[in-house]
Protein backbone atom coordinates (compact mmCIF):
# COMPACT_ATOMS: atom_id res chain seq x y z
CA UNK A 1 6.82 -28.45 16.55
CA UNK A 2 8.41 -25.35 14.68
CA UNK A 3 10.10 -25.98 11.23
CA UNK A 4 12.19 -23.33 10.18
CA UNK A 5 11.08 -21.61 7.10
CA UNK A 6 7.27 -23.36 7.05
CA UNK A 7 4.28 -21.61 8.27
CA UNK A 8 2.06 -22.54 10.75
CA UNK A 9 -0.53 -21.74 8.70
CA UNK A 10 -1.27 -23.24 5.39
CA UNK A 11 -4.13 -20.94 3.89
CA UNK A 12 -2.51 -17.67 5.20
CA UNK A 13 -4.49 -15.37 6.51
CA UNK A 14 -7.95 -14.57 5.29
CA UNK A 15 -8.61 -11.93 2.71
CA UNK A 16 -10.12 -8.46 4.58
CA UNK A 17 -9.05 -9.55 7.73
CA UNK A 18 -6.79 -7.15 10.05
CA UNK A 19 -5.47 -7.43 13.64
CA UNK A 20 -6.36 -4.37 14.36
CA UNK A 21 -9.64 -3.36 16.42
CA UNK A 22 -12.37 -1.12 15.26
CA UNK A 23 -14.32 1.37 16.74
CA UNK A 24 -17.82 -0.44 15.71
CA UNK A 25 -16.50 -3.58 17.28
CA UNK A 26 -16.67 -2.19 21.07
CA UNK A 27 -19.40 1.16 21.03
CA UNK A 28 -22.79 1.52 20.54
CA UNK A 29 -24.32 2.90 18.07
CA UNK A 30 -24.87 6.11 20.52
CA UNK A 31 -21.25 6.43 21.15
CA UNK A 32 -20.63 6.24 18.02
CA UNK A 33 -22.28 9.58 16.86
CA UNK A 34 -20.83 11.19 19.92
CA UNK A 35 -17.21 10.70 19.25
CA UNK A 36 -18.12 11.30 15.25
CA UNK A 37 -19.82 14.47 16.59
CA UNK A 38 -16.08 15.07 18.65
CA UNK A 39 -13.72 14.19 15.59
CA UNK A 40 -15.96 16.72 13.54
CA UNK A 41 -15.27 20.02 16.45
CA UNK A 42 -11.50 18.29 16.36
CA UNK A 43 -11.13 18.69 13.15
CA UNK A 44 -11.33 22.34 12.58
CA UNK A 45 -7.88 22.33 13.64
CA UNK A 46 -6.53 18.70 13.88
CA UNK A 47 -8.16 17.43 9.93
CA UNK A 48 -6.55 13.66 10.68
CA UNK A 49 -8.83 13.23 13.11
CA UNK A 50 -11.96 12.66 10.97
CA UNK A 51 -10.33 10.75 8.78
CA UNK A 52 -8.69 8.26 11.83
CA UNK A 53 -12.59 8.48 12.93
CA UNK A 54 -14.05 7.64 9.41
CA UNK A 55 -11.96 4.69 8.74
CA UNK A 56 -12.32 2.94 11.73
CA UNK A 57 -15.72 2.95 11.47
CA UNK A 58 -15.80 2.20 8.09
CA UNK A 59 -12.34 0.79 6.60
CA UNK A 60 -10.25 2.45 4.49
CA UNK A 61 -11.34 3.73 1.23
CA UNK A 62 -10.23 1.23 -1.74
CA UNK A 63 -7.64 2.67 -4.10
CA UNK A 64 -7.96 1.66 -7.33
CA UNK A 65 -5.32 1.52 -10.11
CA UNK A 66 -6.52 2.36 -13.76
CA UNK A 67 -4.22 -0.54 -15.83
CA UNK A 68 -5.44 0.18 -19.54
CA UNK A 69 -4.01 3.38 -19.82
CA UNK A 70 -2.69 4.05 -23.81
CA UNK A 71 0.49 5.71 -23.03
CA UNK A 72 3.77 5.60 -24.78
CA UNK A 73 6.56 5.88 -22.82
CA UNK A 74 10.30 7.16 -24.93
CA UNK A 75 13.16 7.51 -23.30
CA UNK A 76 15.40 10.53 -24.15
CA UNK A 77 18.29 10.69 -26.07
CA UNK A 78 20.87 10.63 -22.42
CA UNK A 79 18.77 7.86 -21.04
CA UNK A 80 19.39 5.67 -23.81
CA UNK A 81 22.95 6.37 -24.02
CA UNK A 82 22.85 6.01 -20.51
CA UNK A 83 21.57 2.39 -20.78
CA UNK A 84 24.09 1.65 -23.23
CA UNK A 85 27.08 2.22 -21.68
CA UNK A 86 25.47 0.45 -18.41
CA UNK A 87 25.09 -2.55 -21.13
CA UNK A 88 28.67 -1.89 -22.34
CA UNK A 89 30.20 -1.86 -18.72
CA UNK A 90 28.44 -5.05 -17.97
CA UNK A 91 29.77 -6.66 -20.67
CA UNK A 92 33.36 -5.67 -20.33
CA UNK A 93 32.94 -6.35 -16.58
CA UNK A 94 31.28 -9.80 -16.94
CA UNK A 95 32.45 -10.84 -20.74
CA UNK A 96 30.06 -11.35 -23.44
CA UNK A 97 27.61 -14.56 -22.56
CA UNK A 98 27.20 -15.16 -27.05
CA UNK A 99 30.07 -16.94 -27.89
């Protein structure tokens, strides 16, 4: 039976795995080459088309995120007054939560 707000499925769905079908999943090798050979005289003029080619055959490319970058980030002079008059109105508007 459905319950409102639980999910039918407890793990979730597996890591890597998409709904969506590939290319490799229903051609032969053969076919393969031949479309890649099409999607490379495509895309002289139509450059998506390689790429749609490539990453069904292969997946998407990973993107990675570099998160050990050194950087020092200080806001200018109008952004901090900015901020504190937002901090100001907020007070005023919702009283001061110290006392």
């Amino acid at each position: 039976m459905f319950v409102k707000g639980q999910s039918g499925n407890k793990n979730g769905r597996p890591k890597g795995s998409t709904n969506r079908p590939v290319f490799r999943d229903y051609f032969t090798e053969k076919e393969i080459l031949e479309v890649v050979a099409r999607a490379k005289e495509q895309c002289k003029t139509k450059p998506d088309i390689l790429r749609m080619v490539i990453e069904q055959l292969f997946g998407k490319a990973p993107q990675t995120v570099d998160m050990n970058a050194n950087v020092s980030i200080t806001p200018s002079e109008e952004v901090k007054e900015k901020i504190k008059k937002s901090i100001e109105i907020y007070l005023v508007e919702n009283g001061d939560k110290d006392d």
